[in-house]
Protein backbone atom coordinates (compact mmCIF):
# COMPACT_ATOMS: atom_id res chain seq x y z
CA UNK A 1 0.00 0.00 0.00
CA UNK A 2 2.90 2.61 1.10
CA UNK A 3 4.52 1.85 -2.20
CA UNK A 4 1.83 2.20 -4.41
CA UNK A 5 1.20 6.09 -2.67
CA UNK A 6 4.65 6.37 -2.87
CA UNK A 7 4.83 5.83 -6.61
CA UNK A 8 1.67 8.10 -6.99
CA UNK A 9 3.99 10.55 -5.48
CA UNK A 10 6.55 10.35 -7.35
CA UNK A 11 4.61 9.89 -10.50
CA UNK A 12 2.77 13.53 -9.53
CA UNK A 13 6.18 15.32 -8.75
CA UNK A 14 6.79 14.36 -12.60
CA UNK A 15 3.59 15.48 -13.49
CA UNK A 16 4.26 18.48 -11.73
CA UNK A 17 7.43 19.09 -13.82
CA UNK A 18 6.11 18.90 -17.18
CA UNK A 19 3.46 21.04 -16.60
CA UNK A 20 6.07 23.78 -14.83
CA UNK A 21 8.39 23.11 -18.15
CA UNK A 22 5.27 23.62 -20.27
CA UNK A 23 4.24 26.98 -18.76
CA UNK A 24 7.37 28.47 -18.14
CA UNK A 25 8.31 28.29 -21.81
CA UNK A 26 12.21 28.98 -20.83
CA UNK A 27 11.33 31.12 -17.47
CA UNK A 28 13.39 29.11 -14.26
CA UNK A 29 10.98 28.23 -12.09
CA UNK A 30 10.74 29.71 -8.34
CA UNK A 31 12.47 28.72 -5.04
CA UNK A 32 8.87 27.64 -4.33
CA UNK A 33 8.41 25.73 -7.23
CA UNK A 34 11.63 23.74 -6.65
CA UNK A 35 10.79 23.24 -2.74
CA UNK A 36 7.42 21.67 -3.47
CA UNK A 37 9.13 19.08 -5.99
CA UNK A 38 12.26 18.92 -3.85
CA UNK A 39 9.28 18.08 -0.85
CA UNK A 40 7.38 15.27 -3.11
CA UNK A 41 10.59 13.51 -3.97
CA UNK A 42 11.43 13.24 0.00
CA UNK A 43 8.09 12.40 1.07
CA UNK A 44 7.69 9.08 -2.34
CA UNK A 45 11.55 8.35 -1.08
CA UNK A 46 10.31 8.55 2.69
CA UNK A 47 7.10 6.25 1.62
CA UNK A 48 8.61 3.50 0.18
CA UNK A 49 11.76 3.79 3.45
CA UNK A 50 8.66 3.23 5.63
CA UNK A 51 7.06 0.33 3.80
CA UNK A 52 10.26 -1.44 3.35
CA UNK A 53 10.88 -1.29 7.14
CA UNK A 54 7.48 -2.58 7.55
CA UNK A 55 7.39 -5.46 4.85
CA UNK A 56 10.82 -6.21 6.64
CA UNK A 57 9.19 -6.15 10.05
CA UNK A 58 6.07 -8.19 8.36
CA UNK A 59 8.56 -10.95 6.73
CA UNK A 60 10.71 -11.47 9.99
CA UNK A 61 7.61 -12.20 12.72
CA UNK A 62 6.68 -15.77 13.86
CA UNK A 63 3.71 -17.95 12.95
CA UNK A 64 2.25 -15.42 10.46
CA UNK A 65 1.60 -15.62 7.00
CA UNK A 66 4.48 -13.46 5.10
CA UNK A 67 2.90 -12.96 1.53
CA UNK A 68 2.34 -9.30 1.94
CA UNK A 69 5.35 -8.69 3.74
CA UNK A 70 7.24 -10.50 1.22
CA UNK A 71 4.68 -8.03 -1.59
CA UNK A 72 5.12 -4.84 0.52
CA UNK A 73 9.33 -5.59 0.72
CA UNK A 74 9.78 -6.25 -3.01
CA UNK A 75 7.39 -3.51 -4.25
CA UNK A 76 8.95 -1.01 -1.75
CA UNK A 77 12.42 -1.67 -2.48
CA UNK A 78 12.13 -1.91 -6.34
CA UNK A 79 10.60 1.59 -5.93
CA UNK A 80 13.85 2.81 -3.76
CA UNK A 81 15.96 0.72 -6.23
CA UNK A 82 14.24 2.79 -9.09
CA UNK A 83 15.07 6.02 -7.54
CA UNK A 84 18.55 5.27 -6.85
CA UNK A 85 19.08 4.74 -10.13
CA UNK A 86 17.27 7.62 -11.68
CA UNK A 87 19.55 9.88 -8.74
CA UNK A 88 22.92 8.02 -10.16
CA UNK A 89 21.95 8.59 -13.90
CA UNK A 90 21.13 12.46 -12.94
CA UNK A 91 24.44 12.98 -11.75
CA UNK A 92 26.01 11.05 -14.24
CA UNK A 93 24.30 12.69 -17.03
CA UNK A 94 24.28 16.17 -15.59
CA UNK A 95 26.72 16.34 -13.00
């Protein structure tokens, strides 16, 4: 659940890029502007720290049944996997 809001997040902050690049037709955009995207990428990177700590916590308890743990963990880390790599390609590409 935490990683699907977390993508939702992360899939509005882009949203919320093109439609800035679109309007701004070469204008930077405002310390305001870059806050509130700067903001969404912590709080979809934050989401998907918190559900893989919980799928973790889910997947390590006794006598319980682990399939959404073992859902939550994968989902939430291919989501933080995902990011790192889109943050490594940034800086490789624009450095």
């Amino acid at each position: 659940m935490l990683a699907l809001a977390a993508g939702f997040v992360l899939v509005a902050m882009i949203g919320v890029i093109a439609y800035l690049d679109a309007s701004h037709q070469g204008r930077p955009p405002t310390d305001i502007e870059k806050f509130l995207i700067g903001l969404m990428a912590l709080g979809g990177v934050a989401l998907g720290l918190v559900g893989a700590v919980l799928g973790l916590a889910g997947v390590v308890q006794r006598y319980r049944r682990r399939g959404f743990a073992v859902l939550g963990l994968v989902l939430n880390g291919l989501l933080l996997l995902g990011v790192a790599g889109l943050l490594v390609l940034g800086l490789m590409v624009g450095g």
